[in-house]
Protein backbone atom coordinates (compact mmCIF):
# COMPACT_ATOMS: atom_id res chain seq x y z
CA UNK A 1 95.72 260.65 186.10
CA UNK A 2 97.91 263.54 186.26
CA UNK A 3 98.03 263.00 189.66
CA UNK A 4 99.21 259.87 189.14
CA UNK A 5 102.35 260.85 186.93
CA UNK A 6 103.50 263.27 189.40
CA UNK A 7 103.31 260.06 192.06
CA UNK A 8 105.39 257.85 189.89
CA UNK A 9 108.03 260.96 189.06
CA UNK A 10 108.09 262.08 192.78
CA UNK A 11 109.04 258.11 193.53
CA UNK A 12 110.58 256.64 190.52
CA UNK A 13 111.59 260.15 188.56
CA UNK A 14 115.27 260.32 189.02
CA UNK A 15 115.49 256.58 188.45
CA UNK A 16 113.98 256.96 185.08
CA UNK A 17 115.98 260.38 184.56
CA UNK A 18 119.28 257.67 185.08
CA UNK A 19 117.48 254.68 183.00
CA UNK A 20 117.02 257.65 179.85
CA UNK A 21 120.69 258.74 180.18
CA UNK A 22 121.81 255.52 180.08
CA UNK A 23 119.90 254.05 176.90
CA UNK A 24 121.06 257.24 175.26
CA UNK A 25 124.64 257.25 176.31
CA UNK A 26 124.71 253.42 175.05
CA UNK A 27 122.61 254.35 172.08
CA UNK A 28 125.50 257.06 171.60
CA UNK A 29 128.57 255.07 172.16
CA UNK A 30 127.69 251.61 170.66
CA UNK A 31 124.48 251.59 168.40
CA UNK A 32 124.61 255.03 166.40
CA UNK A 33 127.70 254.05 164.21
CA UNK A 34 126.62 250.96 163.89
CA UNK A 35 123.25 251.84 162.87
CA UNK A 36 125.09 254.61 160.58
CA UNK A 37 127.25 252.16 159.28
CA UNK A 38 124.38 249.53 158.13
CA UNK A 39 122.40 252.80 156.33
CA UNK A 40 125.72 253.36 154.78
CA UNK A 41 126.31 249.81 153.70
CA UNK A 42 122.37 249.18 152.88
CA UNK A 43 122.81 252.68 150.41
CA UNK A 44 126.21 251.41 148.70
CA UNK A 45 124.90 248.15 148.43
CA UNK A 46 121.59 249.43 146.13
CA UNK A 47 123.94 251.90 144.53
CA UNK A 48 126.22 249.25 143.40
CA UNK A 49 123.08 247.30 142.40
CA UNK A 50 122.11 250.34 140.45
CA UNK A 51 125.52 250.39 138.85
CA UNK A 52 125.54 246.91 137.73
CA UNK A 53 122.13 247.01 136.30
CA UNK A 54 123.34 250.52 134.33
CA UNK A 55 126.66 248.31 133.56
CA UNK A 56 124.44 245.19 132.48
CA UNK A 57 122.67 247.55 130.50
CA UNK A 58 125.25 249.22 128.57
CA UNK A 59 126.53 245.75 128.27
CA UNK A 60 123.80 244.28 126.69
CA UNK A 61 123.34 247.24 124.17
CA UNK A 62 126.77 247.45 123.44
CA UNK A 63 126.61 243.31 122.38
CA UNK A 64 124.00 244.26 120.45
CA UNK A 65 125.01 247.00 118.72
CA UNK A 66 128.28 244.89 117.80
CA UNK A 67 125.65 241.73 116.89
CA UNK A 68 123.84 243.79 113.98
CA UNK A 69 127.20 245.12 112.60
CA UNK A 70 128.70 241.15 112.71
CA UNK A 71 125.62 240.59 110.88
CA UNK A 72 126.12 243.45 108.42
CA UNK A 73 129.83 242.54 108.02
CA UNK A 74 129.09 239.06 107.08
CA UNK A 75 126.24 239.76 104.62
CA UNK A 76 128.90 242.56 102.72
CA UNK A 77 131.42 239.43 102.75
CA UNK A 78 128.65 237.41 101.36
CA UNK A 79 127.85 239.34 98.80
CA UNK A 80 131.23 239.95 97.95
CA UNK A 81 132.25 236.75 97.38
CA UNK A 82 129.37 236.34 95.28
CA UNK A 83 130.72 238.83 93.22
CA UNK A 84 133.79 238.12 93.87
CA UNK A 85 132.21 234.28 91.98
CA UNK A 86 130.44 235.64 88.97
CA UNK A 87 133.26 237.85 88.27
CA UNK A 88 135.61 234.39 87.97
CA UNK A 89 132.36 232.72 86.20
CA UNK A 90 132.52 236.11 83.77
CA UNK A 91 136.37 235.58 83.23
CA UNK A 92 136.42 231.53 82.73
CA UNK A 93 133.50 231.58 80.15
CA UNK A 94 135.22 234.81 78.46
CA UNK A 95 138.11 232.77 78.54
CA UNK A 96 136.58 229.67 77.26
CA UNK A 97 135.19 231.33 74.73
CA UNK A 98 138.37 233.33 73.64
CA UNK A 99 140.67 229.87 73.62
CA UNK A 100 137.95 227.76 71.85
CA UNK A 101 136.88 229.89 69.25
CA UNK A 102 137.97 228.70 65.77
CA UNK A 103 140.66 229.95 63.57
CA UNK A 104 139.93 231.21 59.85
CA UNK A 105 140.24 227.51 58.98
CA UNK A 106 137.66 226.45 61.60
CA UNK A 107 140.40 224.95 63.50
CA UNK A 108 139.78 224.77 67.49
CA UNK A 109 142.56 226.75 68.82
CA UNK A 110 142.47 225.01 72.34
CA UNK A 111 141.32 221.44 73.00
CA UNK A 112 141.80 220.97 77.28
CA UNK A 113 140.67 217.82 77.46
CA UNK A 114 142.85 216.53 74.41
CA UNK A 115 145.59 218.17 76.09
CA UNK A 116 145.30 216.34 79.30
CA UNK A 117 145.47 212.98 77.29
CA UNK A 118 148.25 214.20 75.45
CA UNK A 119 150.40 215.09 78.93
CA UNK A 120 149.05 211.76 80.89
CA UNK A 121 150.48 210.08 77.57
CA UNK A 122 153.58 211.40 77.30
CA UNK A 123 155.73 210.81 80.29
CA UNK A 124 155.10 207.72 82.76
CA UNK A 125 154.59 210.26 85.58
CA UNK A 126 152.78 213.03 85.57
CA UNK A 127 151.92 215.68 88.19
CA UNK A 128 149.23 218.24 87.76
CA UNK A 129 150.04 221.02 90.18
CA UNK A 130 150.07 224.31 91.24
CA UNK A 131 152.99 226.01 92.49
CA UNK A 132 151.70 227.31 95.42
CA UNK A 133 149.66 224.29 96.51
CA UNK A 134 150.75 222.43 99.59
CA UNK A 135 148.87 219.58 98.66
CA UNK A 136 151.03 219.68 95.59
CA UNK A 137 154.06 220.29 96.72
CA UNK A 138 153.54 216.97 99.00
CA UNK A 139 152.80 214.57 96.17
CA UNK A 140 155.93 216.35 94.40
CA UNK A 141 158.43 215.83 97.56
CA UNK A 142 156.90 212.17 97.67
CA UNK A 143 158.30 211.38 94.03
CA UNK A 144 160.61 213.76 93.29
CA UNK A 145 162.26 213.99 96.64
CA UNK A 146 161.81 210.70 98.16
CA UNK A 147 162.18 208.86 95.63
CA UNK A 148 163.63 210.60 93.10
CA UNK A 149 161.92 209.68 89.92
CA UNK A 150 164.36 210.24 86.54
CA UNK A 151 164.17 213.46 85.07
CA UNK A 152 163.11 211.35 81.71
CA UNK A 153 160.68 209.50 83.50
CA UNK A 154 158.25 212.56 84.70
CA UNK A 155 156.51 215.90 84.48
CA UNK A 156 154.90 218.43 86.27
CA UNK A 157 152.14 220.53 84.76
CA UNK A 158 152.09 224.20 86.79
CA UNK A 159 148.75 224.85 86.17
CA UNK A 160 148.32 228.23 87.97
CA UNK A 161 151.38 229.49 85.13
CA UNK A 162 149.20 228.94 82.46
CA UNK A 163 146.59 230.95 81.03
CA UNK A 164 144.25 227.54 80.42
CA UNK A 165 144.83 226.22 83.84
CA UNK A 166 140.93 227.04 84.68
CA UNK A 167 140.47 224.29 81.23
CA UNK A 168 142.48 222.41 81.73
CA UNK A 169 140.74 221.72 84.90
CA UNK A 170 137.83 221.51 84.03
CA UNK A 171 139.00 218.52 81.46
CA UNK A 172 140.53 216.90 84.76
CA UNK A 173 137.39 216.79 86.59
CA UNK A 174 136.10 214.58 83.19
CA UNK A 175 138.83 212.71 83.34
CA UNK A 176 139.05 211.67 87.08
CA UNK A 177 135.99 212.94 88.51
CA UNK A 178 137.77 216.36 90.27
CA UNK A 179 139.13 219.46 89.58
CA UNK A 180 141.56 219.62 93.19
CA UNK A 181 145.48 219.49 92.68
CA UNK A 182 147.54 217.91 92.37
CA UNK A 183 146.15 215.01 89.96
CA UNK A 184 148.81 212.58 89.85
CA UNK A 185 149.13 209.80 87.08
CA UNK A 186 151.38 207.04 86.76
CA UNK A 187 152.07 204.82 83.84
CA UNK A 188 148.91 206.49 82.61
CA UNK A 189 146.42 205.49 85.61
CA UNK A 190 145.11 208.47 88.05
CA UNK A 191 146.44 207.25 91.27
CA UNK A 192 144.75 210.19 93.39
CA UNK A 193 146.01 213.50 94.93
CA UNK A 194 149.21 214.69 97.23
CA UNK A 195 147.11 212.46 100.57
CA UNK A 196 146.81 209.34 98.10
CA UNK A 197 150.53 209.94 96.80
CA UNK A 198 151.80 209.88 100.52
CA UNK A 199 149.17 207.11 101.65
CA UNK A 200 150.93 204.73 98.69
CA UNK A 201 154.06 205.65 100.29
CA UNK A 202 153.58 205.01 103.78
CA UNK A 203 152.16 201.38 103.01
CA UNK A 204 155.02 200.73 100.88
CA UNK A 205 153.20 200.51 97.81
CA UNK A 206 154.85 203.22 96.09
CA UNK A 207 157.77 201.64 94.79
CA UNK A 208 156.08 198.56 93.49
CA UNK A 209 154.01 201.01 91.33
CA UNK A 210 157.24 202.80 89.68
CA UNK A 211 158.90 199.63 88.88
CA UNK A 212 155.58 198.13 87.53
CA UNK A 213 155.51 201.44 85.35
CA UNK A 214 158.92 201.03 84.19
CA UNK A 215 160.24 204.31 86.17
CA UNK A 216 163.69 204.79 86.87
CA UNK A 217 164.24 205.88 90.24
CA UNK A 218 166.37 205.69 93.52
CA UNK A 219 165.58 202.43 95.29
CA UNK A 220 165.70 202.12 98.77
CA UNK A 221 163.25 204.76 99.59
């Protein structure tokens, strides 16, 4: 055999010599960078992957770490409007009791609901608002502005100026069946809130309603 392999070098040796210089000259010149190059690219590509799980990761801890304190934020809200609510119950039935109890004649110092029937009853329109209300401040530009009901002819009831305006309420929601502002009466007949003020004026209704009621007010609107 060794024989042999001394045979095939004697014949073919400097042939093969040329054949092994060549591969490794083209292995040199054209497939070592490349081959570099993929090792390169196959390393960056798992280190990005390693990266993005480590990002993911993070990610994911970081959501949850902001998910439990949402969660404990909106249970502290929770709770604090709670006690934000039986703090207002507290004051309301303090109040209550403080307005209704009787003088040293037994007298009841503060009647809400005979107070409501006293105010629908005493002008032929009457607005129970609250200053700051939008909803009020609609029905008000509806009849005041618009159509510009006589000064003799109306009132307006700021509840959120007076200290019974949680009452007097309260004697609303009896009387119409809600406790929202404004409550808006006319001629002595609840005709709804600052929506059902403007709805009555859109479909031309409004004025109708005045003059039925005997209001004095700019016509034309």
């Amino acid at each position: 055999m060794i024989q042999g392999v001394f045979t095939y070098l004697e014949k073919y040796g400097w042939y093969t010599l040329i054949a092994a210089a060549l591969v490794f000259v083209i292995y040199q010149k054209y497939l070592s960078d490349k081959l570099q190059e993929y090792q390169q690219n196959r390393e960056l590509e798992k280190q990005k992957k390693d990266d993005d799980a480590q990002r993911d990761k993070h990610r994911k801890k970081l959501e949850e770490v902001r998910r439990k304190q949402q969660e404990e934020y909106d249970a502290e809200v929770a709770r604090e409007k709670e006690r934000q609510k039986a703090l207002e119950e507290e004051r309301k039935k303090e109040k209550l009791e403080r307005l209704n109890k009787e003088d040293g004649d037994g007298n009841v110092l503060f009647d809400a609901l005979n107070f409501v029937n006293e105010q629908v009853g005493s002008k032929k329109v009457v607005i129970f608002s609250k200053s700051w209300c939008p909803y009020s401040r609609k029905a008000k530009q509806v009849l005041l502005g618009v159509y510009r009901v006589d000064q003799k002819d109306y009132k307006v009831i700021e509840l959120d100026e007076m200290e019974t305006g949680d009452l007097i309420q309260d004697a609303l929601q009896r009387v119409t069946g809600g406790r929202s502002v404004p409550r808006v009466f006319v001629n002595g007949q609840f005709i709804g809130g600052g929506d059902d003020t403007e709805r009555l004026h859109k479909e031309n209704k409004m004025a109708g309603l005045l003059k039925d009621a005997g209001v004095q007010f700019l016509e034309g609107n």
